[in-house]
N, C-alpha and C. Protein backbone atom coordinates (compact mmCIF):
# COMPACT_ATOMS: atom_id res chain seq x y z
N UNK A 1 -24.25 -24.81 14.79
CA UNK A 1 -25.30 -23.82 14.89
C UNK A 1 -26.32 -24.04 13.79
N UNK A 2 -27.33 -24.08 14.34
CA UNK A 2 -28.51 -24.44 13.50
C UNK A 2 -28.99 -23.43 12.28
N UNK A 3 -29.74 -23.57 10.90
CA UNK A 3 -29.55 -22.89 9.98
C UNK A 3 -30.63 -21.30 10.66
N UNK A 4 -31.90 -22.03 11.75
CA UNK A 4 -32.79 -20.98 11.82
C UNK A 4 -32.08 -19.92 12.57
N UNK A 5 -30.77 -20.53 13.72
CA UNK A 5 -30.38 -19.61 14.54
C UNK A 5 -29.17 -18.57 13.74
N UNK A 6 -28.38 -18.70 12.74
CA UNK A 6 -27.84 -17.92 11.89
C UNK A 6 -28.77 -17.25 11.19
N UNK A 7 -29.78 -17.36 10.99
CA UNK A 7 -30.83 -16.85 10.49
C UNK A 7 -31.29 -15.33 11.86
N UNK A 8 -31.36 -15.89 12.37
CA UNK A 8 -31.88 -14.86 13.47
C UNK A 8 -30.57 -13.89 13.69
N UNK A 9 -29.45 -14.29 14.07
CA UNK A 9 -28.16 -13.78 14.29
C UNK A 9 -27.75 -12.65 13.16
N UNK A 10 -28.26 -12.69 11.66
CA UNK A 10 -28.11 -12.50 10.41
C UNK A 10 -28.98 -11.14 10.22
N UNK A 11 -30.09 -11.33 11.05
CA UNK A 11 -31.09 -9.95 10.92
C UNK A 11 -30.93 -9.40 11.56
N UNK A 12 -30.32 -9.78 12.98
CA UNK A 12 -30.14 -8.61 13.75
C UNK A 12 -29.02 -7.83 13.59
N UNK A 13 -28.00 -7.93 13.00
CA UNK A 13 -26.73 -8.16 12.14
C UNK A 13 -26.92 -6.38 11.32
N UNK A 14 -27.96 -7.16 10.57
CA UNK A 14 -28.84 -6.08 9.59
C UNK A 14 -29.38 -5.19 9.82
N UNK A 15 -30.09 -5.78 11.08
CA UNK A 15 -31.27 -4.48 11.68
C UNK A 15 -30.17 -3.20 12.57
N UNK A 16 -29.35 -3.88 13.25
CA UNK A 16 -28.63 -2.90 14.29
C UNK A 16 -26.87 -2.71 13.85
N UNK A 17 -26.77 -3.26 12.03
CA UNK A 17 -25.43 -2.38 11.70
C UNK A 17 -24.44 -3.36 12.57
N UNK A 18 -24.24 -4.27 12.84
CA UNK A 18 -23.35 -5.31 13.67
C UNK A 18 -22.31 -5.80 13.26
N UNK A 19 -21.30 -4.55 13.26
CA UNK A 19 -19.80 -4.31 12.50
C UNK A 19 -19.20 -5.87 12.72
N UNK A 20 -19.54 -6.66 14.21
CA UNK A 20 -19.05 -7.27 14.22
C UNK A 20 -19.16 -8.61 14.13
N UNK A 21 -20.12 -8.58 12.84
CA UNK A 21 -20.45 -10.16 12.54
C UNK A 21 -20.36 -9.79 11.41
N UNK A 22 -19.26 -9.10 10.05
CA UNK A 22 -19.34 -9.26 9.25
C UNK A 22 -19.11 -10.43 8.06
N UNK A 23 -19.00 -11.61 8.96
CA UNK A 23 -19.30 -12.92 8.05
C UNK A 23 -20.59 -13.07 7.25
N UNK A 24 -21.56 -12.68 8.23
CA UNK A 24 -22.78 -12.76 7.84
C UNK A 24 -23.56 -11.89 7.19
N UNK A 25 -22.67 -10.94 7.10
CA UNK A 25 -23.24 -9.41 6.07
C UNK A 25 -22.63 -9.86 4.64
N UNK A 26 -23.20 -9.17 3.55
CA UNK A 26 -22.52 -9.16 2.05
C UNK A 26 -21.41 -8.36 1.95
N UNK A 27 -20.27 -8.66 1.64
CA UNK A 27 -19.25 -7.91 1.81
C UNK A 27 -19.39 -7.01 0.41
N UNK A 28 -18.49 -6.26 0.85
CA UNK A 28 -18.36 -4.93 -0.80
C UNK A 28 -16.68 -5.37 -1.16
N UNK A 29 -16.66 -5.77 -2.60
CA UNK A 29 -14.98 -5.86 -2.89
C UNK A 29 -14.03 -5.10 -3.12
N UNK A 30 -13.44 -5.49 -2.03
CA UNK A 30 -12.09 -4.52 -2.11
C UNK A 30 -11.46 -4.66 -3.16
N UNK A 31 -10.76 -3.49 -3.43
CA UNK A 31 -10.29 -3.44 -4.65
C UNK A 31 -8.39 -4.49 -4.24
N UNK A 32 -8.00 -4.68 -5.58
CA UNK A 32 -7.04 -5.54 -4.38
C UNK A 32 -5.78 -5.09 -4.44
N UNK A 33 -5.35 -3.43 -5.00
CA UNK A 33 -4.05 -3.15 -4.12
C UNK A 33 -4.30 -2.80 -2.42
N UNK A 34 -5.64 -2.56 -2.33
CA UNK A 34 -5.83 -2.49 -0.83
C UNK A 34 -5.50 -3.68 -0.14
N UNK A 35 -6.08 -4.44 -0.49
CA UNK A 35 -5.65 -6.00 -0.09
C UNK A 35 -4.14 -6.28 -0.14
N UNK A 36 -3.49 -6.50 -0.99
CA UNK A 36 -2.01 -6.64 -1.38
C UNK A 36 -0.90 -5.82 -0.32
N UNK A 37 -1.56 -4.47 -0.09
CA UNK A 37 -0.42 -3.33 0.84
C UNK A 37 -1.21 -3.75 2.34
N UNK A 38 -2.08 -4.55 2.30
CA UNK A 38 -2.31 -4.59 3.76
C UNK A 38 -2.17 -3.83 4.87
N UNK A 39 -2.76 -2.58 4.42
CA UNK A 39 -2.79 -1.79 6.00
C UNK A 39 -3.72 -1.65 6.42
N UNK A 40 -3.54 -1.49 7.99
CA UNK A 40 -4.40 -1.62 8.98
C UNK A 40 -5.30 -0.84 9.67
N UNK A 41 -5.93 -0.75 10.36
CA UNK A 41 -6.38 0.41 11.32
C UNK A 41 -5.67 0.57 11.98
N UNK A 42 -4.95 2.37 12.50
CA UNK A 42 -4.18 2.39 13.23
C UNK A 42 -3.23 1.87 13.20
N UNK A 43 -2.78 1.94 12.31
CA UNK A 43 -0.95 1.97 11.48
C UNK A 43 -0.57 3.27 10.94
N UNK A 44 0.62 3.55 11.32
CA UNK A 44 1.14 4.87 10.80
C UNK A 44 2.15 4.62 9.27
N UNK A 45 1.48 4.98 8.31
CA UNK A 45 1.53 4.26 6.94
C UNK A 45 2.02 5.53 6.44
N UNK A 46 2.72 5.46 5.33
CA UNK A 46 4.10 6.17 4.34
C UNK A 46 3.94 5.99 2.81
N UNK A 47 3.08 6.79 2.42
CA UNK A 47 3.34 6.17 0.87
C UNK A 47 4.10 7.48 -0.07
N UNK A 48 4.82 6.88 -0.81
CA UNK A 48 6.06 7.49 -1.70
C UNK A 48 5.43 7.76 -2.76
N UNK A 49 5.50 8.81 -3.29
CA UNK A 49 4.85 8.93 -5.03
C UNK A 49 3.36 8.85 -5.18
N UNK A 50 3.15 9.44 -5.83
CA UNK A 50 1.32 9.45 -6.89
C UNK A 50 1.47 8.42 -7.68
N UNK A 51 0.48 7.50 -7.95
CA UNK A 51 0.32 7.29 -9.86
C UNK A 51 -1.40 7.15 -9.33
N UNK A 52 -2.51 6.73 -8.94
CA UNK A 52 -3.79 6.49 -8.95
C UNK A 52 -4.32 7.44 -7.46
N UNK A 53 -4.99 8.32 -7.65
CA UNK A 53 -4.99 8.86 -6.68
C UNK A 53 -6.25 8.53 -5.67
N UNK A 54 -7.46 7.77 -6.41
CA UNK A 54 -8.38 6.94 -5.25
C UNK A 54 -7.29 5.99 -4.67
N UNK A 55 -6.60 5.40 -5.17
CA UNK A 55 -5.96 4.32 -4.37
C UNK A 55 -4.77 5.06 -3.35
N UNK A 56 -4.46 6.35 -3.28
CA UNK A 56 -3.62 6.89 -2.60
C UNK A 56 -4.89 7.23 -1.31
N UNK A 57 -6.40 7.69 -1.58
CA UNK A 57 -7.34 8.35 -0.60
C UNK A 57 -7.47 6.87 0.05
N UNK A 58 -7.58 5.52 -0.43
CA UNK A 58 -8.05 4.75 0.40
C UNK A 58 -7.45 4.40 1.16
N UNK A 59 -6.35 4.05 0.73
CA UNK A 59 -4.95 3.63 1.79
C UNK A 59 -4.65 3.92 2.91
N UNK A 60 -4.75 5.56 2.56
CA UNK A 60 -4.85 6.60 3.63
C UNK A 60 -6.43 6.45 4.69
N UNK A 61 -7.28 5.62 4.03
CA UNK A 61 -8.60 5.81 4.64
C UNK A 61 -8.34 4.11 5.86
N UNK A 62 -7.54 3.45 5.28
CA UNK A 62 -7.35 2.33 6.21
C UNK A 62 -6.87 2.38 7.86
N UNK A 63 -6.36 3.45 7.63
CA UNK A 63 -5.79 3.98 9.15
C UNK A 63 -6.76 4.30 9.92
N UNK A 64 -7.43 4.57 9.76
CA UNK A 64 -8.63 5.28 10.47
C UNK A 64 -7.84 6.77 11.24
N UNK A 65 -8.44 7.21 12.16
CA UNK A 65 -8.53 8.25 12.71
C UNK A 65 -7.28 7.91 13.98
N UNK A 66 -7.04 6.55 14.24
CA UNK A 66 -6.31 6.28 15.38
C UNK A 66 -4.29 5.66 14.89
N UNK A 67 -4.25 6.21 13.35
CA UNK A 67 -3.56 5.76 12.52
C UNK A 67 -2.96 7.40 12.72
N UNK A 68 -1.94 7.35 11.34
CA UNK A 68 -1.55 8.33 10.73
C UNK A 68 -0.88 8.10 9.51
N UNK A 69 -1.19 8.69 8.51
CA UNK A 69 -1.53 8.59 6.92
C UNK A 69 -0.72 9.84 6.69
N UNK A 70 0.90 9.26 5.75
CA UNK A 70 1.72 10.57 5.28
C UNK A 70 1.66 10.46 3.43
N UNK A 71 2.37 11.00 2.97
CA UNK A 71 2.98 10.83 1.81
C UNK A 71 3.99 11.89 1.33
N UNK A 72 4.99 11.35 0.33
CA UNK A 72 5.76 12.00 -0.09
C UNK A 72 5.43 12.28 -1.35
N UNK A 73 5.76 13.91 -2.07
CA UNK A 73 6.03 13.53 -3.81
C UNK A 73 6.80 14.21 -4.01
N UNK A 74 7.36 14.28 -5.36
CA UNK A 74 8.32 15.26 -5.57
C UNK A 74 8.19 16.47 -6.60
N UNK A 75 6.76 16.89 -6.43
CA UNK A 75 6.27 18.15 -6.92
C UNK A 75 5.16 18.70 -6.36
N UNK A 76 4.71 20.21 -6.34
CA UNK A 76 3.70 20.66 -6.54
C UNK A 76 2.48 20.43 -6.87
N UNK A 77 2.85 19.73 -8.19
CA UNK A 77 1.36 19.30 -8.95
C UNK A 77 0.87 18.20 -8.17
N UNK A 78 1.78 17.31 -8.55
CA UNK A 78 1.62 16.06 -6.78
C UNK A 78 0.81 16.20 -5.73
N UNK A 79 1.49 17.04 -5.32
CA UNK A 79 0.51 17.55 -3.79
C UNK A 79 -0.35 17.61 -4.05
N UNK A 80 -0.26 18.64 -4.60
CA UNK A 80 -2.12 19.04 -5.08
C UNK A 80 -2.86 17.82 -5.16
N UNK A 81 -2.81 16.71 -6.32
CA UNK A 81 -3.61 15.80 -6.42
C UNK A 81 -3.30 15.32 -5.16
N UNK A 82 -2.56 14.47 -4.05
CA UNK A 82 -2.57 14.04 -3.12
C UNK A 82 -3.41 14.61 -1.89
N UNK A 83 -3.87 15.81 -2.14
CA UNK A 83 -4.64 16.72 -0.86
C UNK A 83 -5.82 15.91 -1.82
N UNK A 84 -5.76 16.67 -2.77
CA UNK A 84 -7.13 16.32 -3.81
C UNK A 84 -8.01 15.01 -3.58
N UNK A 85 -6.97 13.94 -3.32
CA UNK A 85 -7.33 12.57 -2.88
C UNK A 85 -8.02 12.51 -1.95
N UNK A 86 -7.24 13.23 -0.63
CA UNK A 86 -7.48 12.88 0.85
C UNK A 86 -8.39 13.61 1.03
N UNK A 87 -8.97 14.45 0.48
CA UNK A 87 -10.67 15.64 0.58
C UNK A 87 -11.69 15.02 0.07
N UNK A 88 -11.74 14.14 -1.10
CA UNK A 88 -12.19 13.27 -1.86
C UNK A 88 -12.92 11.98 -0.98
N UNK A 89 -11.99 11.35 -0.28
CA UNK A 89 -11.73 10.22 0.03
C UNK A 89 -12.12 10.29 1.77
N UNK A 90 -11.90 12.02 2.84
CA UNK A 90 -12.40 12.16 3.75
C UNK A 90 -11.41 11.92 4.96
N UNK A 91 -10.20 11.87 4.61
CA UNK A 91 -9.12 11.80 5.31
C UNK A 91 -8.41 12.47 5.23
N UNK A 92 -7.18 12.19 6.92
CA UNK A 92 -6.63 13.22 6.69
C UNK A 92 -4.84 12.66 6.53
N UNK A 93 -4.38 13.50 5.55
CA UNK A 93 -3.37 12.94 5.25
C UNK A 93 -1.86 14.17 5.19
N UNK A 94 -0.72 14.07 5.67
CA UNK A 94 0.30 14.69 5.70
C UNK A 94 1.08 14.74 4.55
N UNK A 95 0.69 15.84 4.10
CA UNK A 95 1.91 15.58 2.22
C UNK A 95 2.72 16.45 2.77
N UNK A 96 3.92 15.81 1.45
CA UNK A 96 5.32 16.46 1.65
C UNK A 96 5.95 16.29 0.90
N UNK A 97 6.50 17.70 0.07
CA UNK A 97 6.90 17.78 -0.92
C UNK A 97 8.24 17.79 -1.00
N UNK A 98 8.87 17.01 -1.20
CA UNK A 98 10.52 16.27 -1.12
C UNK A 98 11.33 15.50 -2.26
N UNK A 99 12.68 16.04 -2.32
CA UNK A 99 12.86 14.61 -3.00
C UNK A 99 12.62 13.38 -2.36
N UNK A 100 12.56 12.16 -3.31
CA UNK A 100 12.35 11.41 -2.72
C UNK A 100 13.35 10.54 -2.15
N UNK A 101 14.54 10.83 -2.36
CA UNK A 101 15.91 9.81 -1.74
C UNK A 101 16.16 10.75 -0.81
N UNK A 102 15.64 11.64 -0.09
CA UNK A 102 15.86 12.14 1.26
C UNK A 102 14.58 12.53 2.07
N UNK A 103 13.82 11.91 2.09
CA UNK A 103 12.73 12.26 2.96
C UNK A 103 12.80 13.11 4.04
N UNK A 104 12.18 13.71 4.96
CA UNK A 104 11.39 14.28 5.71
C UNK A 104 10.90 14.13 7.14
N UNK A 105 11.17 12.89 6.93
CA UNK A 105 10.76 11.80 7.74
C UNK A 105 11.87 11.18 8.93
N UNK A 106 11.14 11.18 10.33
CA UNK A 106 12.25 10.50 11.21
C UNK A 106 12.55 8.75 11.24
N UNK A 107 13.68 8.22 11.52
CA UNK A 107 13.54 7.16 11.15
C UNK A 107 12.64 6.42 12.23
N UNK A 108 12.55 5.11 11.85
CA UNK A 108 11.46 3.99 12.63
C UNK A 108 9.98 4.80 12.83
N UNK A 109 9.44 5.83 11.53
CA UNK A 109 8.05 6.41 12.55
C UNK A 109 7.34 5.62 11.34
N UNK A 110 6.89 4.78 10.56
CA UNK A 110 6.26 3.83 10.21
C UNK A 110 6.42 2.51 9.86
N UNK A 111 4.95 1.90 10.33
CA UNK A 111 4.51 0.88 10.49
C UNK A 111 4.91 -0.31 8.66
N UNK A 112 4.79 0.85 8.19
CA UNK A 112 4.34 0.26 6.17
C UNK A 112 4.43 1.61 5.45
N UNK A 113 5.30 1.15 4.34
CA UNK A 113 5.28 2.25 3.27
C UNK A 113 5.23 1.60 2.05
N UNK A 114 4.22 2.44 1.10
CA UNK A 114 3.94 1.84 -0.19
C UNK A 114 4.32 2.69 -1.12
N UNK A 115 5.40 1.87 -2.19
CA UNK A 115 5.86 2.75 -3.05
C UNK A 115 5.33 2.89 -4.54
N UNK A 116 4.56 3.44 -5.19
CA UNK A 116 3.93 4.20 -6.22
C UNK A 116 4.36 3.94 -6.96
N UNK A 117 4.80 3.02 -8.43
CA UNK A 117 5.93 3.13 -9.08
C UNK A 117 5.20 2.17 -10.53
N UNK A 118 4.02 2.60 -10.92
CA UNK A 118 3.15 2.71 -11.80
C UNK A 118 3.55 3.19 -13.11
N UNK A 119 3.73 4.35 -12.98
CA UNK A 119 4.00 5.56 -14.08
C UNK A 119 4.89 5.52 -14.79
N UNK A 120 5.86 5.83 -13.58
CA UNK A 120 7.89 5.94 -13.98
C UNK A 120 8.63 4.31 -14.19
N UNK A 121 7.73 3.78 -13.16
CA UNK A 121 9.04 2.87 -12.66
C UNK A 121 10.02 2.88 -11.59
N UNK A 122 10.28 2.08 -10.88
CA UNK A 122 10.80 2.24 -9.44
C UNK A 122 12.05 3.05 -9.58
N UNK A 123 12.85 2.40 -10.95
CA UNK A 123 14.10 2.48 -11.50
C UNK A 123 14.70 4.20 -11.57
N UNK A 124 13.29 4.83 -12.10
CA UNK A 124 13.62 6.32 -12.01
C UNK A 124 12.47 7.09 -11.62
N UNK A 125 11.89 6.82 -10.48
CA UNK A 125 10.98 7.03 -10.12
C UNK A 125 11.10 8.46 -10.04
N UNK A 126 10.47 9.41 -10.51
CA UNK A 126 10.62 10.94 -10.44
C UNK A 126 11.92 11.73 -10.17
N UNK A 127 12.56 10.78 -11.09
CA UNK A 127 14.30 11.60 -10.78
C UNK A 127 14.97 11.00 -9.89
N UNK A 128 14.47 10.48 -9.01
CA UNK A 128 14.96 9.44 -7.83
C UNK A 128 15.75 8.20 -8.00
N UNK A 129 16.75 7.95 -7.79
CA UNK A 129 16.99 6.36 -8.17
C UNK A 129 16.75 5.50 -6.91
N UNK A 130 16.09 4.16 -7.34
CA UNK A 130 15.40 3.28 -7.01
C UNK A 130 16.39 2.92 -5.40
N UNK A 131 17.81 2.79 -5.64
CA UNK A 131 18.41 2.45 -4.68
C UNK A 131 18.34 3.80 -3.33
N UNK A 132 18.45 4.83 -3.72
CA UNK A 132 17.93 5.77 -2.89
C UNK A 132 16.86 6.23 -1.88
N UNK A 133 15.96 5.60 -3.02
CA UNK A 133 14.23 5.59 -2.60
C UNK A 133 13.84 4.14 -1.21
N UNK A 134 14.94 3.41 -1.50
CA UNK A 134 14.39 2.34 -1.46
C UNK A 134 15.60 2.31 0.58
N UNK A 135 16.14 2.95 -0.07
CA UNK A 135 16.98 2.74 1.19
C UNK A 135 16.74 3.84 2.37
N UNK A 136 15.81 4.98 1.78
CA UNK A 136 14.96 5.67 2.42
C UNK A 136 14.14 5.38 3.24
N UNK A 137 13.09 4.35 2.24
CA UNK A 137 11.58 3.41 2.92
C UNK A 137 12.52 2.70 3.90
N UNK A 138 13.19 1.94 3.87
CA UNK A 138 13.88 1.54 5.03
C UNK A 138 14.41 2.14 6.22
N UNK A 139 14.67 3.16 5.93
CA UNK A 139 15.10 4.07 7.41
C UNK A 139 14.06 4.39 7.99
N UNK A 140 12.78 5.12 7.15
CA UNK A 140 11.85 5.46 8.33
C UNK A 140 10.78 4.20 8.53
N UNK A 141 10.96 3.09 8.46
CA UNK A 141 10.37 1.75 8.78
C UNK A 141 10.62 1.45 10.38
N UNK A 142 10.16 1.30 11.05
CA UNK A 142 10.07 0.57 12.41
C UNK A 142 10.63 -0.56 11.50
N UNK A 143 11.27 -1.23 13.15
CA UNK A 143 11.80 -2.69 13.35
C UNK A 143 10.47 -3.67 12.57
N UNK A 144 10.35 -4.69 12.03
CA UNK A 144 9.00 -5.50 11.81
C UNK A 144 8.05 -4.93 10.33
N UNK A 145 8.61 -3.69 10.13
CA UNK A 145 7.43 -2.84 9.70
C UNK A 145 8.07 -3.36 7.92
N UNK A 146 7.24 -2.77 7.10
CA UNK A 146 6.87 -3.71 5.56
C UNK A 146 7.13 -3.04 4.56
N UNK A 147 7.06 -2.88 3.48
CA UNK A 147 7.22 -2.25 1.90
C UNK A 147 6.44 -2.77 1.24
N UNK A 148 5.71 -2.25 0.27
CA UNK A 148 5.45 -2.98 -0.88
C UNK A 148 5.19 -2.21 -1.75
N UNK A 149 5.68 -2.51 -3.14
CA UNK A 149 6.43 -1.65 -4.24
C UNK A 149 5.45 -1.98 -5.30
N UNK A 150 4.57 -0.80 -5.78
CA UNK A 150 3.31 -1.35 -6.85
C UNK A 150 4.28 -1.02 -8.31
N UNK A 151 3.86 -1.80 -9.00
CA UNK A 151 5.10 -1.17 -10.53
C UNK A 151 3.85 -1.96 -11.60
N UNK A 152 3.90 -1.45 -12.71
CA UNK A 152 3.00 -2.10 -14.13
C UNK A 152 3.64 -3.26 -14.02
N UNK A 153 2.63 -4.38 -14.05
CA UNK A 153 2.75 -5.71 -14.31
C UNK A 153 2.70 -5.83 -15.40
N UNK A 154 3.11 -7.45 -15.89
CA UNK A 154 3.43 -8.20 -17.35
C UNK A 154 2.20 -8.81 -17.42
N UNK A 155 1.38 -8.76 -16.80
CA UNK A 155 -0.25 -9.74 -17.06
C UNK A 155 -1.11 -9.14 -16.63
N UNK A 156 -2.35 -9.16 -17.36
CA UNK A 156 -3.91 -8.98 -16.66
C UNK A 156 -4.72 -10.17 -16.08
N UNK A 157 -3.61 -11.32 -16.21
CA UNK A 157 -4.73 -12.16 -15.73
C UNK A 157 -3.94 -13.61 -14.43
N UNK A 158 -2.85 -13.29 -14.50
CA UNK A 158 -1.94 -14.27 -13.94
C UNK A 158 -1.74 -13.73 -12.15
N UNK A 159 -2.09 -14.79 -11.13
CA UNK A 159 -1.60 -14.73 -9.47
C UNK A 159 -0.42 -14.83 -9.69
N UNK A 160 0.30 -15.89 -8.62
CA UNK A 160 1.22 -16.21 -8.64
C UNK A 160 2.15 -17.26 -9.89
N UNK A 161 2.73 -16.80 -10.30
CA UNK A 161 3.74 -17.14 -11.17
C UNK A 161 3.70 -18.46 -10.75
N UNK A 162 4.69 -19.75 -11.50
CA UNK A 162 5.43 -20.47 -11.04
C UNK A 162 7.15 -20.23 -11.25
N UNK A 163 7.46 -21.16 -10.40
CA UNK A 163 8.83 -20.77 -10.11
C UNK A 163 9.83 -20.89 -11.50
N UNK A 164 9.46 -21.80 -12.33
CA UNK A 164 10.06 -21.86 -13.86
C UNK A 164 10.10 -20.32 -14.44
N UNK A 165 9.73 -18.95 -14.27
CA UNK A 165 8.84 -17.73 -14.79
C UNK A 165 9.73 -16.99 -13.88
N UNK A 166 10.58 -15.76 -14.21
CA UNK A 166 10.74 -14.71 -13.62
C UNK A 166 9.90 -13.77 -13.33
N UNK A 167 9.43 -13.39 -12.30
CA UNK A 167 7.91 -11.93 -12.17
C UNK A 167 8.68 -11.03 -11.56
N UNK A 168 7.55 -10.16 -12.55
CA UNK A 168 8.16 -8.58 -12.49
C UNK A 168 8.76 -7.85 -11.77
N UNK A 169 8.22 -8.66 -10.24
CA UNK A 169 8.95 -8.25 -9.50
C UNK A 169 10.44 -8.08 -9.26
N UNK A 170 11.13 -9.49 -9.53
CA UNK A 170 12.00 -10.04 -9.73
C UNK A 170 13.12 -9.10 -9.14
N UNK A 171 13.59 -8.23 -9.92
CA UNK A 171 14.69 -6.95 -10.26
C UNK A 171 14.41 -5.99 -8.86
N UNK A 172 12.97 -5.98 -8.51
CA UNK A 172 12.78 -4.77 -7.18
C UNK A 172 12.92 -5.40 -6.11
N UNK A 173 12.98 -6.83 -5.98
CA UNK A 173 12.75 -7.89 -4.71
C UNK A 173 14.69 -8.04 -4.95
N UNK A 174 15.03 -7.69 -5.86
CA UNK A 174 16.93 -7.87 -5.47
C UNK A 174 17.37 -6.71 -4.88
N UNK A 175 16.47 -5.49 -5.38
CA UNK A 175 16.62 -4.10 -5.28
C UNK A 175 16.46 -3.81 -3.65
N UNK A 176 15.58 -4.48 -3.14
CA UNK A 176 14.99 -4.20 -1.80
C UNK A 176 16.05 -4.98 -0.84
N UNK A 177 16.25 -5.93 -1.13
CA UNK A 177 17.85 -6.91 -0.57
C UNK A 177 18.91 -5.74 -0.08
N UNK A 178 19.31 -5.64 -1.51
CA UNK A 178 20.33 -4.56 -1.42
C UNK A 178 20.12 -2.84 -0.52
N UNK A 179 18.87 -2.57 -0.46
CA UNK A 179 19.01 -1.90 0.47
C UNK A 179 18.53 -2.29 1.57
N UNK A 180 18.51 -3.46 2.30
CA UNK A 180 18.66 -3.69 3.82
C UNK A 180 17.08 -4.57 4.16
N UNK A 181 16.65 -5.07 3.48
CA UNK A 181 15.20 -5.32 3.40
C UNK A 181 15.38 -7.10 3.38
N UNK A 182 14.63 -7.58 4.04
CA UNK A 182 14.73 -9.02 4.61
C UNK A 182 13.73 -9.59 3.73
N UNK A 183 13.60 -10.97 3.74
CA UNK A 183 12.65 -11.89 2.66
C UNK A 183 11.55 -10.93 1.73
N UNK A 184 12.67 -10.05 0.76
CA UNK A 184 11.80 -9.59 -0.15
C UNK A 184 11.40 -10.23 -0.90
N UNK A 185 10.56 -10.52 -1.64
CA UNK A 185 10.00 -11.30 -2.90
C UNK A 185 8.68 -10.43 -3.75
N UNK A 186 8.63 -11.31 -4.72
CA UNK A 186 7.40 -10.65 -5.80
C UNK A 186 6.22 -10.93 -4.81
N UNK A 187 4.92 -10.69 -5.29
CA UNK A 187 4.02 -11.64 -4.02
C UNK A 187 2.95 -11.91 -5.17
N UNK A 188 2.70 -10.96 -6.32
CA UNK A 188 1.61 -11.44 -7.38
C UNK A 188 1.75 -10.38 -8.77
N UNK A 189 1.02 -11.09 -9.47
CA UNK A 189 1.45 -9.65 -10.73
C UNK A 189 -0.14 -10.22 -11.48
N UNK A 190 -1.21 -9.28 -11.02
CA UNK A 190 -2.63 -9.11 -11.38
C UNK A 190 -3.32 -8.01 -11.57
N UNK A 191 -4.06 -7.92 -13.02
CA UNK A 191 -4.94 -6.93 -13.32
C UNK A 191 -3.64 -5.82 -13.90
N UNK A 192 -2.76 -5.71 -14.63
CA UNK A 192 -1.48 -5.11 -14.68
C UNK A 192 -1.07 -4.40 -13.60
N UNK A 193 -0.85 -4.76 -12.46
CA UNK A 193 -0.41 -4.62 -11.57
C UNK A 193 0.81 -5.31 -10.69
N UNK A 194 2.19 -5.52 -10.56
CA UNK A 194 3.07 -6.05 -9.64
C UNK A 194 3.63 -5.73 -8.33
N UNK A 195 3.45 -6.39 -7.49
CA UNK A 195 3.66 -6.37 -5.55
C UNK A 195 4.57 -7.07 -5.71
N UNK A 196 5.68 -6.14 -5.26
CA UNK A 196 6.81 -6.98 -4.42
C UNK A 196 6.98 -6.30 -3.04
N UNK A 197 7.10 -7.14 -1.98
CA UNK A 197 7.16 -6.82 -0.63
C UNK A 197 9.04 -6.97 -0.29
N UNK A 198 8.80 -6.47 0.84
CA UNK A 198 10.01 -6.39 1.68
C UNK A 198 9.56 -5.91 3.27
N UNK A 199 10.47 -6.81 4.25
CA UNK A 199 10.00 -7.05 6.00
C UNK A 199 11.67 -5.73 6.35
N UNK A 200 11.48 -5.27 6.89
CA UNK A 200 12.47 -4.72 7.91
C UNK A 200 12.99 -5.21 9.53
């Protein structure tokens, strides 16, 4: 394709809002736990715990309208900021105030659940122990459906590790094994931030 005809393709792009040539538009950067938890439009998504609460409104904003966007916490104050988020942010989102090693929740009704674990730590995540929490996210997971466990990373500046290097993940990717969770692994530890995933 010739440079004048991307050229033409490019303005009209511009002129008429053309969601669907966004190659050719300037993208805006995602921030990248959005990227990392990968959810979708129209995924019914589960996230466990507070610690950043724009990143709890966006998450929730990935679903769109044809989705459904829950969360759990295990207080009051919680909620609050979690509504706080989703009013903020323009979505609509289902809180629920629970412990968190017994959810609320029926099993297989999501797609992806992202677990919060910033603050505390997965380990004692709001009174919760990790093996509890974790064997929870697994019950209400559909067949196929994902995890991924945000916790303070060991670097601000490091992707992927090499394999000589234990990452942070390390300990939550054995953790996720043990409760029933298939090729868990770390996946990156950036910007002090660590993703470890797990498949159901």
């Amino acid at each position: 394709m010739s440079v004048a005809r991307l050229a033409v393709i490019g303005w009209v792009c511009e002129r008429y809002n053309c969601q669907s040539m966004l190659f050719l538009r300037k993208s805006k950067t995602v921030p990248l736990p959005i990227v990392m938890c990968g959810v979708r439009m129209g995924e019914r998504v589960l996230q466990i715990g507070i610690d950043d609460p724009a990143l709890v409104g966006a998450l929730a904003a990935k679903v769109g309208l044809s989705g459904h966007a829950a969360i759990a916490v295990a207080d009051d104050r919680a909620a609050e900021k979690a509504r706080t988020a989703a009013e903020n942010a323009g979505v609509l989102v289902d809180v629920q105030v629970a412990a968190l090693g017994s959810l609320p929740f029926p099993e297989d009704g999501f797609d992806a659940v992202v677990v919060h674990a910033l603050t505390e730590g997965l380990p004692s995540l709001h009174g919760a122990t990790a093996g509890a929490i974790l064997h929870e996210a697994h019950r209400v997971l559909r067949t196929g459906g994902r995890v991924v466990v945000l916790e303070k990373g060991q670097s601000q500046k490091t992707w992927f590790r090499s394999q000589s290097r234990q990452p942070q993940g390390g300990d939550t990717a054995t953790a996720l094994g043990a409760a029933g969770f298939r090729a868990a692994r770390p996946l990156a530890d950036r910007d002090g931030v660590s993703f470890t995933e797990g498949l159901k």
